[in-house]
Protein backbone atom coordinates (compact mmCIF):
# COMPACT_ATOMS: atom_id res chain seq x y z
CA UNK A 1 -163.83 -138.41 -121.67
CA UNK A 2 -166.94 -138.29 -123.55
CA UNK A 3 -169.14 -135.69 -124.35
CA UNK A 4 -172.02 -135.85 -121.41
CA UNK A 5 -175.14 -137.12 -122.18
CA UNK A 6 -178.42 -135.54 -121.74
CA UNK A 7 -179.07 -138.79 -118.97
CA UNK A 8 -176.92 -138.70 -115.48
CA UNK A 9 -177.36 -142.61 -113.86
CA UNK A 10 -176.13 -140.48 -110.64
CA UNK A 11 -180.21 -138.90 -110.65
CA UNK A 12 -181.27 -142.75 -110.33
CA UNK A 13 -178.39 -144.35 -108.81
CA UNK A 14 -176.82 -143.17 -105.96
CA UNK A 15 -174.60 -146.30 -104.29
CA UNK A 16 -173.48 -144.17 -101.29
CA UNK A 17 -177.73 -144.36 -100.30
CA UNK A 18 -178.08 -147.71 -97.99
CA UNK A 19 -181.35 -148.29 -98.78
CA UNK A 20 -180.51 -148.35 -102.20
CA UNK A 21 -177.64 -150.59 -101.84
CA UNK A 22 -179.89 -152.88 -100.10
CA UNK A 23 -182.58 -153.27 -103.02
CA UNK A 24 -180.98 -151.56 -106.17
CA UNK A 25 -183.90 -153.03 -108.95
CA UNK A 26 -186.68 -150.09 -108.56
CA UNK A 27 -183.52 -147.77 -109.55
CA UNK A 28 -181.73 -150.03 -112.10
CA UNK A 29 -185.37 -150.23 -113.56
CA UNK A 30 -186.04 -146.74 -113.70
CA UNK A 31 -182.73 -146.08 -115.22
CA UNK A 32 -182.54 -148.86 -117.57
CA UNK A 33 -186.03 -147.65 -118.98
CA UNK A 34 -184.88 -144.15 -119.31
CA UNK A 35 -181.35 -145.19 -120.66
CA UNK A 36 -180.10 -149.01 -121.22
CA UNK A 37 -176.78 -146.87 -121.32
CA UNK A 38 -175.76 -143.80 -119.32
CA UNK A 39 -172.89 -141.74 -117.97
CA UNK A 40 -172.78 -141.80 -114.04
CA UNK A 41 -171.15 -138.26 -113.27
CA UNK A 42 -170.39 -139.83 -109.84
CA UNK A 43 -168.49 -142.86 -110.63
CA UNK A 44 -167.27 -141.46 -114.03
CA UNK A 45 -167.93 -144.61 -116.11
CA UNK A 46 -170.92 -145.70 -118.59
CA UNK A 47 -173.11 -148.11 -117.04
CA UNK A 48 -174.42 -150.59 -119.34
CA UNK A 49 -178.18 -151.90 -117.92
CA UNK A 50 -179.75 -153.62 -120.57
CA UNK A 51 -179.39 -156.68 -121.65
CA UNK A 52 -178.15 -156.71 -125.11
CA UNK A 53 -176.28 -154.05 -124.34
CA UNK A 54 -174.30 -155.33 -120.91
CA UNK A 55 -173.72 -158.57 -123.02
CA UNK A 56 -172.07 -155.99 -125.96
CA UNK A 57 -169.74 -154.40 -123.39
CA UNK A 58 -168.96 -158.11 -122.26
CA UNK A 59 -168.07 -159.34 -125.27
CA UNK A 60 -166.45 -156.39 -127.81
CA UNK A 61 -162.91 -157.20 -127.62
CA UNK A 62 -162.03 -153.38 -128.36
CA UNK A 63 -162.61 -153.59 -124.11
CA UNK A 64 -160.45 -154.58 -122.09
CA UNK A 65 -159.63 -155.79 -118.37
CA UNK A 66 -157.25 -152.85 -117.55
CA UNK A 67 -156.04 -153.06 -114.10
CA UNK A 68 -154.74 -149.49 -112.59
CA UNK A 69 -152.40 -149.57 -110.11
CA UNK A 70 -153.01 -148.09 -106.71
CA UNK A 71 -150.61 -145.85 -105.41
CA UNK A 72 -147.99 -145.30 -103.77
CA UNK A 73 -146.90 -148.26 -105.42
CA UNK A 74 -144.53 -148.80 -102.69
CA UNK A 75 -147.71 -149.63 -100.14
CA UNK A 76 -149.81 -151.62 -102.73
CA UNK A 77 -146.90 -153.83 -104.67
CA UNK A 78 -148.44 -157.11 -103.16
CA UNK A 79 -152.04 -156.13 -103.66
CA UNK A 80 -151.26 -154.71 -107.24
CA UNK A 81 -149.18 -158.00 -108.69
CA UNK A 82 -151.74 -160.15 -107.36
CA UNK A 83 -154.33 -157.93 -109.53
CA UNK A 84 -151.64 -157.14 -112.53
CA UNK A 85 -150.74 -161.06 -112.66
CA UNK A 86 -154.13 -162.42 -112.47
CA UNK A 87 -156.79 -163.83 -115.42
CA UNK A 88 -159.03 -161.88 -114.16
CA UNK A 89 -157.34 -158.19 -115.00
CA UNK A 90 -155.24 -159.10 -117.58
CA UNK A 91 -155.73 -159.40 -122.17
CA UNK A 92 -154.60 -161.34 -124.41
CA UNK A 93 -151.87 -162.96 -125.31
CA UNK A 94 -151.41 -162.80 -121.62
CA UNK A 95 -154.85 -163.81 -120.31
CA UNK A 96 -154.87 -167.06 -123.42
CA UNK A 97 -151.80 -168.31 -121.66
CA UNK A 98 -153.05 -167.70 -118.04
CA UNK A 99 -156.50 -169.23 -119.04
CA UNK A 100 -155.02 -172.16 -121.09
CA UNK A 101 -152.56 -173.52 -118.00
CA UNK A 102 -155.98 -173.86 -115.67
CA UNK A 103 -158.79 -174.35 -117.47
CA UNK A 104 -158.33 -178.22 -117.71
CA UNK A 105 -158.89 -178.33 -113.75
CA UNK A 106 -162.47 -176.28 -114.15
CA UNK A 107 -164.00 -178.36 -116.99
CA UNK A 108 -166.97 -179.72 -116.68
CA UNK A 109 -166.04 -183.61 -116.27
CA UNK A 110 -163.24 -183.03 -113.85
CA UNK A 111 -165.57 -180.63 -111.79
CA UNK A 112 -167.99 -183.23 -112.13
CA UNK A 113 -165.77 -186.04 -110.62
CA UNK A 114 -165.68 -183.51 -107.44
CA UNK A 115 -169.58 -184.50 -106.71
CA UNK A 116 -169.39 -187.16 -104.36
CA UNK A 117 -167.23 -185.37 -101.83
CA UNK A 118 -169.16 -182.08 -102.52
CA UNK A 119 -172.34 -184.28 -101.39
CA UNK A 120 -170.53 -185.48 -98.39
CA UNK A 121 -169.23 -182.12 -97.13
CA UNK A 122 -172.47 -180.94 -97.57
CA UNK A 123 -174.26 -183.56 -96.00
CA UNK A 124 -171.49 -182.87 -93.02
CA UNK A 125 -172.15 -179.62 -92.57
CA UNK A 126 -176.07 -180.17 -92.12
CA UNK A 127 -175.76 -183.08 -89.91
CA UNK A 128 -173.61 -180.28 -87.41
CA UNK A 129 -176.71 -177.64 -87.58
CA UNK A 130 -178.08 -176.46 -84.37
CA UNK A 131 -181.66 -177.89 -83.19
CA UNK A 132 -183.84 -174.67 -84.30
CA UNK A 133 -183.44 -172.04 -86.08
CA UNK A 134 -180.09 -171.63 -87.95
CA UNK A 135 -177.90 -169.33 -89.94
CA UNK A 136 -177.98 -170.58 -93.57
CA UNK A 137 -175.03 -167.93 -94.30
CA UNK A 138 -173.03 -168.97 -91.33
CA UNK A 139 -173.80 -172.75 -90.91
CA UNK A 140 -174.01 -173.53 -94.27
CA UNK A 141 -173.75 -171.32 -97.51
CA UNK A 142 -170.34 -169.82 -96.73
CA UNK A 143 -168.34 -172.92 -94.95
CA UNK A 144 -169.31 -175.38 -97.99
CA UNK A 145 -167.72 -173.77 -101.09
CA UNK A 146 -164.86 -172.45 -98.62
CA UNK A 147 -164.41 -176.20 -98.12
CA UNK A 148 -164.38 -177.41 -101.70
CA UNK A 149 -162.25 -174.69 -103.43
CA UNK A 150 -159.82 -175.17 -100.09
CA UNK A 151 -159.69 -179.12 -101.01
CA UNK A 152 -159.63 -178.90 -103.92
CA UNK A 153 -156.73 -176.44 -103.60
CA UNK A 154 -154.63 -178.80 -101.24
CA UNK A 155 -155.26 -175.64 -98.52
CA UNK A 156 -154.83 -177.60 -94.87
CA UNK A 157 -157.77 -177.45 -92.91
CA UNK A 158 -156.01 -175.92 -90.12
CA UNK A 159 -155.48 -172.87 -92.50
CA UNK A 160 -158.75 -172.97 -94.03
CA UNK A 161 -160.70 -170.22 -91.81
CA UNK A 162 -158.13 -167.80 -93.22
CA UNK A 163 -159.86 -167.61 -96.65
CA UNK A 164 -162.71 -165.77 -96.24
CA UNK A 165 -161.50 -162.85 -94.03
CA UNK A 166 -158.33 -162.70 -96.43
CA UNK A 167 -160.38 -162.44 -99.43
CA UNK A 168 -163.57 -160.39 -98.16
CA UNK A 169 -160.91 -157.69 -97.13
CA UNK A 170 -159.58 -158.20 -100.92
CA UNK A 171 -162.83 -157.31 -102.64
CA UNK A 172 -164.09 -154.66 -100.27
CA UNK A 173 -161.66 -152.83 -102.63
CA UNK A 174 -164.25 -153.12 -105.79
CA UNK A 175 -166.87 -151.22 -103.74
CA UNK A 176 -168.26 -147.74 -104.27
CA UNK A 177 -167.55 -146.08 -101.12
CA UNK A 178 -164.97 -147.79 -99.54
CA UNK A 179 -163.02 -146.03 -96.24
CA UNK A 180 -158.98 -145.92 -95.66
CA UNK A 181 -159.46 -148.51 -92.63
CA UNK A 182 -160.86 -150.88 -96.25
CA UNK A 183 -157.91 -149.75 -97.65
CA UNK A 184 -155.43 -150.99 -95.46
CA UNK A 185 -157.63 -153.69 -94.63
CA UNK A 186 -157.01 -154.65 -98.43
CA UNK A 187 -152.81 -154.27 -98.21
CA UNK A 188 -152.95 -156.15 -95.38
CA UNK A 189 -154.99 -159.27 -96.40
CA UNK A 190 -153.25 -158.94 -100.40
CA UNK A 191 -149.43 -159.53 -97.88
CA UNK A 192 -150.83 -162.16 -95.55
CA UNK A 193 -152.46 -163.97 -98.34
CA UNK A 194 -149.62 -164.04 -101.12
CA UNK A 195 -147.12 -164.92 -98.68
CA UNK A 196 -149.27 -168.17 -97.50
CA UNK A 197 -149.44 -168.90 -101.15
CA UNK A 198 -145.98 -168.63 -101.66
CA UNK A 199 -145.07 -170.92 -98.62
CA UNK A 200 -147.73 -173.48 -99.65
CA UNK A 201 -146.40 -173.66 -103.49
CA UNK A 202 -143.19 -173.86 -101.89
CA UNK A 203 -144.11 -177.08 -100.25
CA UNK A 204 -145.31 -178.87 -103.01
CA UNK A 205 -142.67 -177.88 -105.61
CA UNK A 206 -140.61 -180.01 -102.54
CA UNK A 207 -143.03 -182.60 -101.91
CA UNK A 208 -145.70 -182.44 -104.60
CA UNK A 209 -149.69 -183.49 -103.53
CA UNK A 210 -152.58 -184.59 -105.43
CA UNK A 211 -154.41 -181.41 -105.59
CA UNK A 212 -154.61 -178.23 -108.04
CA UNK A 213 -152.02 -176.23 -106.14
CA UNK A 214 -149.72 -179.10 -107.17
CA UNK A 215 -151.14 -179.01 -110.55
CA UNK A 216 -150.39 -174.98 -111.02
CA UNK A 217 -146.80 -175.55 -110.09
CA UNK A 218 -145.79 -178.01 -112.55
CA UNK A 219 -147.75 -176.84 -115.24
CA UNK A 220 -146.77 -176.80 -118.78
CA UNK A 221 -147.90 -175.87 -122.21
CA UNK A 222 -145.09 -176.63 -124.39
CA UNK A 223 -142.01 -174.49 -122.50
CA UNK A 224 -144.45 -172.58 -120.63
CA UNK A 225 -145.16 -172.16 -117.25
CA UNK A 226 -146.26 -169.84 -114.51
CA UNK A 227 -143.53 -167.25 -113.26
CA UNK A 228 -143.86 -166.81 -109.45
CA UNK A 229 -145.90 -163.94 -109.20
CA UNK A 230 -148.21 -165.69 -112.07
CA UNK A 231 -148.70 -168.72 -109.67
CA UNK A 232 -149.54 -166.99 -106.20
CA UNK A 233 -151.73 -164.38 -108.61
CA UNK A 234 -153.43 -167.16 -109.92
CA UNK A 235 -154.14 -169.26 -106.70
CA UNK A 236 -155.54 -166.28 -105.07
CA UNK A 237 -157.66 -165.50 -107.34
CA UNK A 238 -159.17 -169.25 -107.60
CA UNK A 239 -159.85 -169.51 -103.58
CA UNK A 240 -161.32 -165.90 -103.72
CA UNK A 241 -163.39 -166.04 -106.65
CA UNK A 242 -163.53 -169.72 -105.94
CA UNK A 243 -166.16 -169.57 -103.15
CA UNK A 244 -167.58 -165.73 -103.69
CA UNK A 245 -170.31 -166.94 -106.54
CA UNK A 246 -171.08 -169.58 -104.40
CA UNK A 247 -171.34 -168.35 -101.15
CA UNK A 248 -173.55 -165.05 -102.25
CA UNK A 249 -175.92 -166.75 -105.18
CA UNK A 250 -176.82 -169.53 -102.71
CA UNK A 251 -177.84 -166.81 -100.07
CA UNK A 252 -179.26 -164.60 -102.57
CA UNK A 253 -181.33 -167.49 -104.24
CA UNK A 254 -182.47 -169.15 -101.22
CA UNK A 255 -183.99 -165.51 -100.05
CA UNK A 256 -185.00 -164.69 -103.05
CA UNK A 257 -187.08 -168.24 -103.38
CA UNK A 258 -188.30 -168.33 -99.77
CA UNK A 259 -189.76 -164.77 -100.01
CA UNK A 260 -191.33 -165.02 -103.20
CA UNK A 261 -195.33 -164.40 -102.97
CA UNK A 262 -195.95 -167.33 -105.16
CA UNK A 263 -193.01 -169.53 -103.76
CA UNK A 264 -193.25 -172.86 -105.94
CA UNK A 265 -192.81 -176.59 -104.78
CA UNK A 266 -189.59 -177.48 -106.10
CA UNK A 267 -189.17 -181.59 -106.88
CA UNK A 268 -185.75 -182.09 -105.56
CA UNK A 269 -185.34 -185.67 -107.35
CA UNK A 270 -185.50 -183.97 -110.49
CA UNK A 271 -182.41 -183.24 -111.56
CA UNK A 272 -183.21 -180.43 -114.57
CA UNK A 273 -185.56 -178.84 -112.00
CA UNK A 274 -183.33 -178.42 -109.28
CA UNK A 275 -180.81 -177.25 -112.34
CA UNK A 276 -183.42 -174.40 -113.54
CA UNK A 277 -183.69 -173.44 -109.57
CA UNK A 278 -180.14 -172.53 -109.48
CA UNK A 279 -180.11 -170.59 -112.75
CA UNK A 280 -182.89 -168.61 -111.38
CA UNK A 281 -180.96 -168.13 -108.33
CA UNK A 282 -178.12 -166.49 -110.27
CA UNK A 283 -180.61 -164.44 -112.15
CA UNK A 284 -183.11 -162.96 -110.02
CA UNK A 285 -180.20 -161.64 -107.18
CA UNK A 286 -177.18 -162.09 -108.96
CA UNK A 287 -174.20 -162.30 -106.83
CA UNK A 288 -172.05 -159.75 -108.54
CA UNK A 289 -173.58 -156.55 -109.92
CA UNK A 290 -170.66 -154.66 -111.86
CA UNK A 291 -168.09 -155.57 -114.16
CA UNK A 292 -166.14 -152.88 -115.49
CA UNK A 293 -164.17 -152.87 -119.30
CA UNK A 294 -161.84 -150.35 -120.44
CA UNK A 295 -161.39 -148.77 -124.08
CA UNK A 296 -158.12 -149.98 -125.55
CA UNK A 297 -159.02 -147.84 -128.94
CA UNK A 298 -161.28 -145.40 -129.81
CA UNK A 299 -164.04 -147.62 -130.64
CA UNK A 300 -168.12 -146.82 -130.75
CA UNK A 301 -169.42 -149.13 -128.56
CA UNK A 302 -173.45 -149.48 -127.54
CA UNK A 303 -173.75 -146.24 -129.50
CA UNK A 304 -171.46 -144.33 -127.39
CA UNK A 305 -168.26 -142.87 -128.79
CA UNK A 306 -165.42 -144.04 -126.57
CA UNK A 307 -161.57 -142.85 -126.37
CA UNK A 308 -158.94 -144.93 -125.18
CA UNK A 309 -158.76 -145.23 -120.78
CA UNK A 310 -162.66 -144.69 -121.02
CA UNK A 311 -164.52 -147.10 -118.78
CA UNK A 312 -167.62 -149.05 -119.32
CA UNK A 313 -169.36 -151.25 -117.31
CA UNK A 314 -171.98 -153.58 -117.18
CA UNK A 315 -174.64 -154.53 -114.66
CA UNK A 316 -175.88 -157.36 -114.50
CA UNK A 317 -178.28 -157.30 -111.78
CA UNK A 318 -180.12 -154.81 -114.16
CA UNK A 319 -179.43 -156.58 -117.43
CA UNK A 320 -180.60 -160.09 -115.72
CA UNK A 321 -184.36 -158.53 -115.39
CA UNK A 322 -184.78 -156.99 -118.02
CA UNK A 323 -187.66 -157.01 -119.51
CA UNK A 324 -187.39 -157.22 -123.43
CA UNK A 325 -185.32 -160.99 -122.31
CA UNK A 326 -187.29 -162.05 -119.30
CA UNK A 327 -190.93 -162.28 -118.63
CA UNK A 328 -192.19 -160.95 -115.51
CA UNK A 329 -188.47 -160.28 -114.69
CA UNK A 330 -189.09 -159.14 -111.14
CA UNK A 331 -191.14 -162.36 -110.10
CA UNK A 332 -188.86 -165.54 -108.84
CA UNK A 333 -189.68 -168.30 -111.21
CA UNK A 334 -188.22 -171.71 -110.09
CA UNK A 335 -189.20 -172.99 -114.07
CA UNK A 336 -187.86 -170.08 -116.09
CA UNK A 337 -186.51 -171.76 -119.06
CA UNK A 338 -184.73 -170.69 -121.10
CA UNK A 339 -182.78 -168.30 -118.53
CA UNK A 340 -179.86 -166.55 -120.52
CA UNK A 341 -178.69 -164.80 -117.40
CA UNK A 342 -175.01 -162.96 -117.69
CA UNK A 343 -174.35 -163.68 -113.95
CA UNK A 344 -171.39 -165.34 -114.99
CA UNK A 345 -170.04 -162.56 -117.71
CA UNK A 346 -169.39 -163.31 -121.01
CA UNK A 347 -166.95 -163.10 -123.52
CA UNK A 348 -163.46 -164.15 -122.55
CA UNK A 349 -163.71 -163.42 -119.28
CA UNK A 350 -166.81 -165.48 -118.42
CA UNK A 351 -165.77 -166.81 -115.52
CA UNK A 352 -163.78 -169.83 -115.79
CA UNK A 353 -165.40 -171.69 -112.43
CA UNK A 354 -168.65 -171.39 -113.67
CA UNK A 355 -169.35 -174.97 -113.80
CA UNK A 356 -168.13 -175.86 -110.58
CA UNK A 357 -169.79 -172.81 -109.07
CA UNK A 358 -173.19 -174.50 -110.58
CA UNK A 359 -172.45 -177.87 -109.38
CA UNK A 360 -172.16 -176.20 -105.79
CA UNK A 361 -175.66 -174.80 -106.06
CA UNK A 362 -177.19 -177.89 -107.47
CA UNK A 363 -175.62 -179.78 -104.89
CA UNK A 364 -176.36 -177.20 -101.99
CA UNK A 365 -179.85 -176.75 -103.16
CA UNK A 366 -180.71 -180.70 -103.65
CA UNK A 367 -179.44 -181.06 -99.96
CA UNK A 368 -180.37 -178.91 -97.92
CA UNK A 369 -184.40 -178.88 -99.53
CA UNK A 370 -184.02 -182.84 -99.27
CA UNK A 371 -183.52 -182.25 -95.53
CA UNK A 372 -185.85 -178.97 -94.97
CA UNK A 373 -188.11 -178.82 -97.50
CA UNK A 374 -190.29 -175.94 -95.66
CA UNK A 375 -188.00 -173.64 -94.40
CA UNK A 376 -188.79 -170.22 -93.55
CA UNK A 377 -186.94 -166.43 -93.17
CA UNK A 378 -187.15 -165.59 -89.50
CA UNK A 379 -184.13 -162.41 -90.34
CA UNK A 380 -182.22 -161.46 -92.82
CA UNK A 381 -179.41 -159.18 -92.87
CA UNK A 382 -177.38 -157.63 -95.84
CA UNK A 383 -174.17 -156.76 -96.55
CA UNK A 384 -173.72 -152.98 -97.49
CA UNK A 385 -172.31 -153.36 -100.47
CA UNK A 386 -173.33 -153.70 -104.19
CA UNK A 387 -170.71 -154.76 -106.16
CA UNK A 388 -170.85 -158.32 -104.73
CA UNK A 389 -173.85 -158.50 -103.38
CA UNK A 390 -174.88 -161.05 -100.53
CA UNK A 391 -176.52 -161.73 -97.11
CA UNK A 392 -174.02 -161.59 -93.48
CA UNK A 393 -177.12 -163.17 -92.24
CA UNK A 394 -179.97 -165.19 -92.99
CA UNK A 395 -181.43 -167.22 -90.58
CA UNK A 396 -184.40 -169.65 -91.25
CA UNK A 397 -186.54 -171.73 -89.34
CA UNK A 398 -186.96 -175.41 -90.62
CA UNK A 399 -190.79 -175.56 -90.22
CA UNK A 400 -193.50 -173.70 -91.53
């Protein structure tokens, strides 16, 4: 471990405090002024809160994803080969192979091909809205990208409302704070979800589809392939993470826009404005908050000496207003351009459906201000949690 520094985060941070949870910034602020990198005695990792120095922790390749096991091993072996077998937690060589077999299906002119029916699902899900006040998380923001990444999947629609209890039991394991009923919450979704997986892949090694499920089972670079665990690993992953960035930054933007004291007009027909909206969203209430690297050597790193198994992590709520890289960094601006946000990481782990994630947003943003261009927050409820960060409820009224 090293040596403590003369700054605890735990005296600015404390992520067992609901209020602070529920608007971190004041305390990132204060912390990232007093330190842009400091030891939290509580969590026992470095936290990384400015921005050059959250993108240096991204991108120094002496860090690494380094998954730990839970244990006993004998009650977490689902949950911890869908983690161990993942992009997401795993290094090179593995992670270039893993990357390499599934990147063609996130690039950006496939993705883009996905528009039309994006449009039309969205369109769908507006034309079902209740007269009235509605739920924006409930009615709109969470179904849609559960519906595309589903789709685009090859998930059956009578399956679909699996995917979001599955994976929000999943990631309630990232959390600071999280109980034994989480816990077995966690082993429970991790069984029920890779054993779907496996049935489904099952299915279309027999009678193969046109979707990416399909696409993950026969692929091949050369003589390689996904092993089994590789495939499920990988297909969970993609419907979790798949919808998660969409679901919360559209929430989180939309909020974030519609309580702004200075809320501006945005021109929906314009296609780079409504494209700056949605980087703002990510920036000003980004969706995930912490992403955590481990030393694989002793390296110095942001100044601090680090020994191998020492853990750094960066946050990028804090690093996406700070202040040295964004003007006014606390104030919503619809225009902000340039926006060089890390909502999406960076390095070789930035995530890999960041451009369909984007064309989501645009989409869900074009539509749903084409329809109700004067919407209003009527309530607003939080999740308690930090490291993914997001609304349970947001309900707006359509007129002013």
């Amino acid at each position: 471990m090293p040596t403590q520094p003369p700054v605890d985060a735990a005296d600015f941070l404390d992520l067992t405090d609901p209020e602070t949870v529920a608007d971190p910034y004041p305390h990132l602020a204060t912390l990232r002024s007093a330190a842009p990198v400091a030891w939290h005695s509580g969590m026992g990792v470095w936290l990384a809160t400015g921005h050059a120095e959250a993108g240096a922790v991204l991108r120094d390749r002496r860090l690494g994803r380094v998954f730990g096991p839970r244990t006993p091993e004998a009650d977490w072996d689902t949950f911890n080969w869908l983690h161990a077998d993942s992009i997401l937690d795993s290094e090179p060589p593995k992670h270039t192979r893993l990357r390499r077999l599934v990147a063609g299906a996130f690039g950006r002119g496939h993705v883009q091909r996905l528009a039309p029916r994006i449009e039309e699902l969205a369109a769908g899900l507006l034309a079902d809205l209740p007269d009235g006040e509605f739920d924006v998380i409930e009615h709109y923001a969470e179904p849609l990208p559960v519906l595309v990444i589903a789709e685009l999947l090859g998930v059956p629609e009578a399956d679909r409302h699996h995917l979001r209890p599955w994976s929000q039991a999943i990631v309630r394991m990232y959390e600071v704070g999280r109980t034994q009923a989480d816990e077995a919450a966690a082993r429970e979704a991790a069984g029920a979800f890779a054993a779907y997986v496996e049935a489904l892949a099952a299915d279309r090694a027999k009678a193969p589809g046109d979707d990416l499920l399909t696409d993950l089972v026969t692929a091949r670079d050369g003589s390689d392939r996904l092993s089994a665990h590789e495939l499920v690993a990988t297909a969970v992953l993609l419907l979790n993470a798949g919808h998660e960035a969409s679901v919360n930054g559209f929430g989180n933007g939309l909020h974030s826009w519609l309580t702004a004291p200075d809320r501006q007009a945005l021109d929906v027909a314009d296609d780079a404005a409504v494209a700056r909206m949605v980087e703002e969203f990510l920036r000003h209430d980004s969706p995930l908050h912490l992403f955590e690297r481990t030393a694989k050597e002793p390296a110095e790193v942001v100044g601090i000496a680090l020994q191998p198994g020492d853990k750094v992590a960066a946050l990028l709520g804090a690093a996406n207003r700070d202040p040295s890289v964004f003007a006014d960094p606390d104030r919503f601006d619809a225009s902000r351009d340039p926006n060089p946000h890390l909502a999406f990481g960076a390095g070789i782990h930035f995530c890999i459906g960041a451009p369909l994630a984007r064309l989501e947003l645009e989409i869900s943003v074009r539509t749903m201000l084409s329809r109700f261009p004067d919407l209003q927050v009527v309530e607003a409820r939080r999740r308690p949690t930090f490291v993914l960060r997001g609304f349970e409820q947001l309900v707006v009224s359509p007129r002013a």
